[in-house]
C-alpha atoms as a PDB file:
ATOM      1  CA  UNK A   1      89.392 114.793 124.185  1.00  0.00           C
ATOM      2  CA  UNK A   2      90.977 118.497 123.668  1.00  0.00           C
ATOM      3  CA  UNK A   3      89.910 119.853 120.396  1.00  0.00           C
ATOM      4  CA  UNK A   4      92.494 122.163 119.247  1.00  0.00           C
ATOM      5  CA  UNK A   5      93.411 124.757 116.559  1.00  0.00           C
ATOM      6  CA  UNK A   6      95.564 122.597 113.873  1.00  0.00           C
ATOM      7  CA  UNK A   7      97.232 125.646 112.095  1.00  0.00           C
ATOM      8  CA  UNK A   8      98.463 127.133 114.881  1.00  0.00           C
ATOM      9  CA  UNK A   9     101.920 126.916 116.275  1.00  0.00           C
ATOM     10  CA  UNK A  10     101.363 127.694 120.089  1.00  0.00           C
ATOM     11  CA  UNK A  11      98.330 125.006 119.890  1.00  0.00           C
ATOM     12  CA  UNK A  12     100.254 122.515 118.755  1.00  0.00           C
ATOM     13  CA  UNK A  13     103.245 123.220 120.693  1.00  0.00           C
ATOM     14  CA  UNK A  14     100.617 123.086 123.521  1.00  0.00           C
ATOM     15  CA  UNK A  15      99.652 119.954 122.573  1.00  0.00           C
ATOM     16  CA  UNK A  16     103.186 118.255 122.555  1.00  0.00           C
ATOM     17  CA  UNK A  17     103.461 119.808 126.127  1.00  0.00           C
ATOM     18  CA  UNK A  18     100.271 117.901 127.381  1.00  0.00           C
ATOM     19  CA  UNK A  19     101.956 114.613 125.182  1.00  0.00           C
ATOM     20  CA  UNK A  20     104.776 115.031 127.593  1.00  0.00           C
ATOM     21  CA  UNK A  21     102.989 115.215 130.503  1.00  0.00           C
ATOM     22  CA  UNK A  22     100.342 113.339 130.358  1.00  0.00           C
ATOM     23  CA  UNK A  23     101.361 110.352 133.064  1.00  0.00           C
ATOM     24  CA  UNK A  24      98.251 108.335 132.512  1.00  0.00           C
ATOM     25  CA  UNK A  25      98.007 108.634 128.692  1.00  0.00           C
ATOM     26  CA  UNK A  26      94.656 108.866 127.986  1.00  0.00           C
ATOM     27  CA  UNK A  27      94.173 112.314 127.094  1.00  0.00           C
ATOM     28  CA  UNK A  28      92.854 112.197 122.978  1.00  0.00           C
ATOM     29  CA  UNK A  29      93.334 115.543 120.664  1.00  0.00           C
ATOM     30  CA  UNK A  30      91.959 116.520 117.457  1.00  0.00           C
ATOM     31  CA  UNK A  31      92.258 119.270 115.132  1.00  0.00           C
ATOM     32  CA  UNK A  32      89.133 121.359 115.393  1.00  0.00           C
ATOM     33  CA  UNK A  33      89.348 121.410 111.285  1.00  0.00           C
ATOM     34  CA  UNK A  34      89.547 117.473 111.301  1.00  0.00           C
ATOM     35  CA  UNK A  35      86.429 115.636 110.965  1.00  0.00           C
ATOM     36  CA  UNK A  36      86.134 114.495 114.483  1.00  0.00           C
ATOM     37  CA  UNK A  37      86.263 118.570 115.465  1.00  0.00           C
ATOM     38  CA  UNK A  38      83.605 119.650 113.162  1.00  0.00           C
ATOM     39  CA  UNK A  39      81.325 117.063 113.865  1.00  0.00           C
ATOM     40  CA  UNK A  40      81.470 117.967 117.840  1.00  0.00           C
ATOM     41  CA  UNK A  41      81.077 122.105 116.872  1.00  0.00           C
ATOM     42  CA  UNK A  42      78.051 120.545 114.660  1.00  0.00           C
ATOM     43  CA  UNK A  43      76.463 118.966 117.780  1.00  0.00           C
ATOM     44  CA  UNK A  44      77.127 121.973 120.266  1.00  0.00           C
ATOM     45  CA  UNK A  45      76.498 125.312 118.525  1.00  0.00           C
ATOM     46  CA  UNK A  46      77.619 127.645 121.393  1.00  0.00           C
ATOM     47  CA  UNK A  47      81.106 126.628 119.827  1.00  0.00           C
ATOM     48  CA  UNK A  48      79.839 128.650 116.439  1.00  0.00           C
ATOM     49  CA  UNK A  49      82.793 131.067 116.216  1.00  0.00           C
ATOM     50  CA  UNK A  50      85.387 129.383 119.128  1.00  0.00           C
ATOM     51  CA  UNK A  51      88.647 128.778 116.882  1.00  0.00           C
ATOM     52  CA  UNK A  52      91.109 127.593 119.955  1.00  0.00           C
ATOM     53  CA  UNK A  53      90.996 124.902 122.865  1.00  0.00           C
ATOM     54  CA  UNK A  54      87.835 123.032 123.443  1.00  0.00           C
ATOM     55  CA  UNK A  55      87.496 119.672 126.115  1.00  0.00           C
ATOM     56  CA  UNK A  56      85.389 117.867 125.331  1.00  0.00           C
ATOM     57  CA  UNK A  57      84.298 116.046 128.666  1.00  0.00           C
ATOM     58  CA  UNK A  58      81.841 112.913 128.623  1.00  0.00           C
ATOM     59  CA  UNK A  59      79.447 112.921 131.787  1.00  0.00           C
ATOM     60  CA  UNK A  60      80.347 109.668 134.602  1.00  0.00           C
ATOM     61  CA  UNK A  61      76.703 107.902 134.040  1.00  0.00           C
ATOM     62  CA  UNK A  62      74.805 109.448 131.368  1.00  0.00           C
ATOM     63  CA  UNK A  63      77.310 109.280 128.773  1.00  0.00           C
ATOM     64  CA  UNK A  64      76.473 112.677 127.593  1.00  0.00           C
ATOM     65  CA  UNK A  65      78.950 115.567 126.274  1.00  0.00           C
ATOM     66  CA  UNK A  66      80.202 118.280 127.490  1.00  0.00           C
ATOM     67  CA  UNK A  67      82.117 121.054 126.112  1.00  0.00           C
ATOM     68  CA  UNK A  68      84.682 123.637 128.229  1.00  0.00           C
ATOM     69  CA  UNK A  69      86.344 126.122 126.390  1.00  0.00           C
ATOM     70  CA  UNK A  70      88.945 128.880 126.715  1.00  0.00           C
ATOM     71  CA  UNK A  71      89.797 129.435 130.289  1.00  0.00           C
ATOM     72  CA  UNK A  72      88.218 127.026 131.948  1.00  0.00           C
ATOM     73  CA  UNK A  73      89.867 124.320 129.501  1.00  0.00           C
ATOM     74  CA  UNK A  74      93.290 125.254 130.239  1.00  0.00           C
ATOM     75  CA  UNK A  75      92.834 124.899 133.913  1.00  0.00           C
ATOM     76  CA  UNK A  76      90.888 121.587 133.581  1.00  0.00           C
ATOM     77  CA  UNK A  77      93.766 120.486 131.488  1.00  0.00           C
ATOM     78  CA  UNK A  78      96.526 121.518 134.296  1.00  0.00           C
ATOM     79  CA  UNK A  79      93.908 119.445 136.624  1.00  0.00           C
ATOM     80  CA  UNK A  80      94.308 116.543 134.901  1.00  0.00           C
ATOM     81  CA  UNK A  81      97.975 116.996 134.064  1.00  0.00           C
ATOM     82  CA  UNK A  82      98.731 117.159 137.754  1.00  0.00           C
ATOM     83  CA  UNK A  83     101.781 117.505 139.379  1.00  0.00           C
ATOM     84  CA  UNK A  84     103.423 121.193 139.400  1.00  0.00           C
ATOM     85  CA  UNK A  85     101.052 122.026 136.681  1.00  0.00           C
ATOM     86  CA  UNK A  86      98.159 122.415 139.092  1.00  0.00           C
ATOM     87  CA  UNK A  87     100.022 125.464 140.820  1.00  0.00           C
ATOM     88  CA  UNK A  88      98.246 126.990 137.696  1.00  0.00           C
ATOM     89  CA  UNK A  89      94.735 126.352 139.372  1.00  0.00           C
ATOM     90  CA  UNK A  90      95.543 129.701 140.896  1.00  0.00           C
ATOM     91  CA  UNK A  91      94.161 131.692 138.308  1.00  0.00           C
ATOM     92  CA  UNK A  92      90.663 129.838 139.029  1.00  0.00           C
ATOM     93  CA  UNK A  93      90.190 132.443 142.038  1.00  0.00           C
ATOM     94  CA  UNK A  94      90.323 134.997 139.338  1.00  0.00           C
ATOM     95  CA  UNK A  95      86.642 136.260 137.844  1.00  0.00           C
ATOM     96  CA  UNK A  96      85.976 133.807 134.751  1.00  0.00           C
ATOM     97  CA  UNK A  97      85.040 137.073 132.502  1.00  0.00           C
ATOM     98  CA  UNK A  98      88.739 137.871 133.600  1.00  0.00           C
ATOM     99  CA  UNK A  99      90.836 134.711 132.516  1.00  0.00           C
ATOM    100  CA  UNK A 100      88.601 134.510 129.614  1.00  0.00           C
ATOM    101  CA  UNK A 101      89.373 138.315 128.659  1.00  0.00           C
ATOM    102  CA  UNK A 102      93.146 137.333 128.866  1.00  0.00           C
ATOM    103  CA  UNK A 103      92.831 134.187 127.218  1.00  0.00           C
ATOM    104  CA  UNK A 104      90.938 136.178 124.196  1.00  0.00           C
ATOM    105  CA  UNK A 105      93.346 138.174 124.121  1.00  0.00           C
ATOM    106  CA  UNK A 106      96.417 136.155 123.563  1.00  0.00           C
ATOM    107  CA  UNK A 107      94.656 134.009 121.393  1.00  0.00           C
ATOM    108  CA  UNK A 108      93.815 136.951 118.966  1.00  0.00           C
ATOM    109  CA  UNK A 109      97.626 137.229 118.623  1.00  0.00           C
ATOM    110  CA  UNK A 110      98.717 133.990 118.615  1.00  0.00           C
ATOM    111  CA  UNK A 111      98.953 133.066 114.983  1.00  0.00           C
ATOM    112  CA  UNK A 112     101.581 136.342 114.712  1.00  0.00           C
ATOM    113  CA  UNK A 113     103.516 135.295 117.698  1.00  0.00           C
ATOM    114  CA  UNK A 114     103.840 132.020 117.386  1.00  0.00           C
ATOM    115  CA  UNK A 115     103.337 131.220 113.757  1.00  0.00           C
ATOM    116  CA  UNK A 116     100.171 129.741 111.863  1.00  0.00           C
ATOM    117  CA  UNK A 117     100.536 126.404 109.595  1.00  0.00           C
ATOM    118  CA  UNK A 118      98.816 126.244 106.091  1.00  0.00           C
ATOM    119  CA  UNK A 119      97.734 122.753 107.417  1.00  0.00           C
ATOM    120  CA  UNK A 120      97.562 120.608 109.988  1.00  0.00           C
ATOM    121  CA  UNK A 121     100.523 119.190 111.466  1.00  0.00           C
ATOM    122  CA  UNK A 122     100.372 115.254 110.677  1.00  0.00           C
ATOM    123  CA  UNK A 123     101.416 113.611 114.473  1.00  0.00           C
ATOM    124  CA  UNK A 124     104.733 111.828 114.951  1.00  0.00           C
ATOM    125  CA  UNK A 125     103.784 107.774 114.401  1.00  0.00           C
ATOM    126  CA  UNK A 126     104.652 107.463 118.231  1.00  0.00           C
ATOM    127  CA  UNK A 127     101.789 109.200 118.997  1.00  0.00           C
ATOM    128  CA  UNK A 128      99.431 108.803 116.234  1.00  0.00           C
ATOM    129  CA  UNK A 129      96.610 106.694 117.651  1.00  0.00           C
ATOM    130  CA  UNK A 130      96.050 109.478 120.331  1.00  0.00           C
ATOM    131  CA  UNK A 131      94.835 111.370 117.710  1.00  0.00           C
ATOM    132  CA  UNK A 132      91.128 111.274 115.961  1.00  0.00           C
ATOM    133  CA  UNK A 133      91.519 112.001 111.900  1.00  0.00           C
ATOM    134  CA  UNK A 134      94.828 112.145 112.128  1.00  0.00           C
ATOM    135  CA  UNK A 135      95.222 110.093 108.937  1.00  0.00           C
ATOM    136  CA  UNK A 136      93.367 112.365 107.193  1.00  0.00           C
ATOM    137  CA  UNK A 137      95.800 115.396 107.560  1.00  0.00           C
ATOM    138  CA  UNK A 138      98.655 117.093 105.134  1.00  0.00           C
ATOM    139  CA  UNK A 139     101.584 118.755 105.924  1.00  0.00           C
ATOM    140  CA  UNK A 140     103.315 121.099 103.923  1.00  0.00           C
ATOM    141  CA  UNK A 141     107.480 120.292 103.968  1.00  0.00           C
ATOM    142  CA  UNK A 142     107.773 123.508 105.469  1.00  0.00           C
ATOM    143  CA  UNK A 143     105.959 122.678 108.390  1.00  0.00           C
ATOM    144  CA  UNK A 144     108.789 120.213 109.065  1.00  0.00           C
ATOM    145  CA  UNK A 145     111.044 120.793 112.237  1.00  0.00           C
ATOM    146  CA  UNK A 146     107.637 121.766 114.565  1.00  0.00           C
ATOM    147  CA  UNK A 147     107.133 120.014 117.370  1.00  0.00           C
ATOM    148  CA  UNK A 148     105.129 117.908 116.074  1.00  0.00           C
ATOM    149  CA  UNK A 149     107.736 116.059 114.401  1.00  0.00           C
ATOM    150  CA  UNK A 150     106.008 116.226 111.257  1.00  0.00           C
ATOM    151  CA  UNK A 151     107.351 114.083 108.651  1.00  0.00           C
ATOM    152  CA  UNK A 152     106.847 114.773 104.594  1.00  0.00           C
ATOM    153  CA  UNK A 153     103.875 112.504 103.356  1.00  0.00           C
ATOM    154  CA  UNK A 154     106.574 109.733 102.196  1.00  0.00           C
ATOM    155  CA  UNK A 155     105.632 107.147 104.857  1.00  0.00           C
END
């Protein structure tokens, strides 16, 4: 499950990438404003202030979550996406307090370069049912034309 920020436009660019990508289909997003997201920052308070890409990872056996976030959650995600995307595992061998010092800053910039929403992006009906709350979103016609091939509220 990758928890993601809703308003913005690299995120859920991002997020159509993995869609593409994702051979085996079972990767699940929601919107970290959604329900589903605020419920898991509820039951792990170290995300108290993270407003970009959480995983959210059940443990093989115990059933129990776990959350990765910033760095680390990009490369897990180019792990699971395989293929050439794992050439990105290279920046693993870099210091975590590094890639997370990059990743901080890019995100702190990312709502100017890339655009923020004023709400989140309803998914494309192809893809609905891969994402949690999804329902429960608006779109604002303006938002139309993102990736995310939004449609108007009509259907």
């Amino acid at each position: 499950m990758l928890l993601y920020d809703g308003l913005c436009g690299f995120c859920n660019t991002t997020v159509q990438v993995i869609l593409r990508h994702d051979r085996r289909g079972l990767m699940r997003f929601a919107a970290l404003q959604s329900g589903y997201g605020e419920a898991v920052k509820a039951r792990h308070p170290e995300l108290r202030g993270v407003d970009s890409m959480v995983l959210v990872e059940r443990v093989s056996g115990t059933g129990e979550e776990r959350v990765v976030i910033r760095s680390n959650a990009a490369l897990r995600i180019a792990a699971y996406l395989g293929g050439w995307w794992r050439l990105l595992l290279v920046f693993g061998l870099m210091p975590r307090a590094v890639r997370d010092c990059s990743y901080d800053a890019f995100a702190r910039y990312r709502y100017r370069l890339f655009g923020k929403y004023d709400r989140c992006a309803v998914p494309a009906a192809g893809v609905r049912s891969r994402f949690l709350d999804s329902g429960g979103f608006a779109v604002r016609s303006s938002c139309r034309g993102t990736p995310f091939g939004i449609y108007d509220g009509a259907s």
